[in-house]
N, C-alpha and C. Protein backbone atom coordinates (compact mmCIF):
# COMPACT_ATOMS: atom_id res chain seq x y z
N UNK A 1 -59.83 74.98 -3.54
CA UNK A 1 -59.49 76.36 -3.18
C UNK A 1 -60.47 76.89 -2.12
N UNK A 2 -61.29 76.53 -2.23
CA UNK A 2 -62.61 76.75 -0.93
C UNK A 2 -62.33 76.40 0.58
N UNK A 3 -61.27 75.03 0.30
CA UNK A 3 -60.71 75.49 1.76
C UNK A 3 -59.82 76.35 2.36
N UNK A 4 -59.06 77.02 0.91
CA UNK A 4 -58.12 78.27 1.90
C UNK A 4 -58.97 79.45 2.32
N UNK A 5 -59.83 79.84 0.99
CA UNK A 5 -60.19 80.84 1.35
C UNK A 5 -61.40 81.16 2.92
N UNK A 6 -62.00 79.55 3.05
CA UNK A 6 -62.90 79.29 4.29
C UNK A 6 -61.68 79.79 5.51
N UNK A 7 -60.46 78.69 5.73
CA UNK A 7 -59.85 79.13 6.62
C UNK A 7 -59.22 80.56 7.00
N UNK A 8 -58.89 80.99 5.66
CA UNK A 8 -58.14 82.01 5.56
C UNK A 8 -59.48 83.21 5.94
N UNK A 9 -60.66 83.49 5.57
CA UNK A 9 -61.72 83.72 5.82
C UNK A 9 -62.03 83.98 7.25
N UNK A 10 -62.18 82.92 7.72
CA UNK A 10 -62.23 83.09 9.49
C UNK A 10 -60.64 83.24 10.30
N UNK A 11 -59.43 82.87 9.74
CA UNK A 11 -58.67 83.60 10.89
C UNK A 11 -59.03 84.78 10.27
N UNK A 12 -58.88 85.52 9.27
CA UNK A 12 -58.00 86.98 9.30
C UNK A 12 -59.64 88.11 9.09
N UNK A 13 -60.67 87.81 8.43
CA UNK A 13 -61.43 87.74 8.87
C UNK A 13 -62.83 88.19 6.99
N UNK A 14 -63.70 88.69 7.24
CA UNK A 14 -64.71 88.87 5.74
C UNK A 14 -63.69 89.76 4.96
N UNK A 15 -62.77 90.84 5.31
CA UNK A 15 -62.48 91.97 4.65
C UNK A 15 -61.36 91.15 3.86
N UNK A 16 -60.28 89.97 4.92
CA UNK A 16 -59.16 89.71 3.92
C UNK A 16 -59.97 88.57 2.85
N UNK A 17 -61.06 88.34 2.76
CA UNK A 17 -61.90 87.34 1.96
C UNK A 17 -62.40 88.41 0.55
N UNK A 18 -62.48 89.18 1.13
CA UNK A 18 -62.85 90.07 0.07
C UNK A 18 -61.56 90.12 -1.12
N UNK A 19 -60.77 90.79 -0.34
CA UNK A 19 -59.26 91.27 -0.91
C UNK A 19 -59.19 90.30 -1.53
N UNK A 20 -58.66 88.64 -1.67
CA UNK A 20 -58.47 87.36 -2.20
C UNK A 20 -59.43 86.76 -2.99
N UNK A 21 -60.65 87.32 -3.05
CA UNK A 21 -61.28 86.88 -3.84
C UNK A 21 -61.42 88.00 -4.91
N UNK A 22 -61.04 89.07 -4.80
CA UNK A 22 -60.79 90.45 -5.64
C UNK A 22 -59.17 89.84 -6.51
N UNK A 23 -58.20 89.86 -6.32
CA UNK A 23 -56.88 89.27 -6.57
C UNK A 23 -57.44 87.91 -7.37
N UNK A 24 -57.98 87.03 -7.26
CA UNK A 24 -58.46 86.05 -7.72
C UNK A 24 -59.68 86.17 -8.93
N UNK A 25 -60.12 87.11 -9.19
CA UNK A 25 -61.53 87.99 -9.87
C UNK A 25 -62.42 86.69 -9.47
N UNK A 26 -62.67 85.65 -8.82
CA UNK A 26 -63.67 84.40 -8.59
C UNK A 26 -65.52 85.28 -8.22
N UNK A 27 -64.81 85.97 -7.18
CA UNK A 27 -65.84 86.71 -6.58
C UNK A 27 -66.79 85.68 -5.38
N UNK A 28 -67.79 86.24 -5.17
CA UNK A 28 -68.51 85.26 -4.31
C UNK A 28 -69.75 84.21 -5.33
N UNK A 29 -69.41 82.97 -4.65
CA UNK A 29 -70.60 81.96 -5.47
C UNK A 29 -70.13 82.09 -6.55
């Protein structure tokens, strides 16, 4: 899963990383 959120991360950018990892409750680390 670390690679969507890496890619997905740099196109769309930190804020939609936030959102998806919020939706996901993973969080950071």
């Amino acid at each position: 899963m670390r690679r969507l959120f890496g890619v997905m991360g740099r196109v769309s950018g930190s804020d939609s990383t936030i959102l998806i990892n919020g939706e996901t409750g993973t969080g950071k680390g």
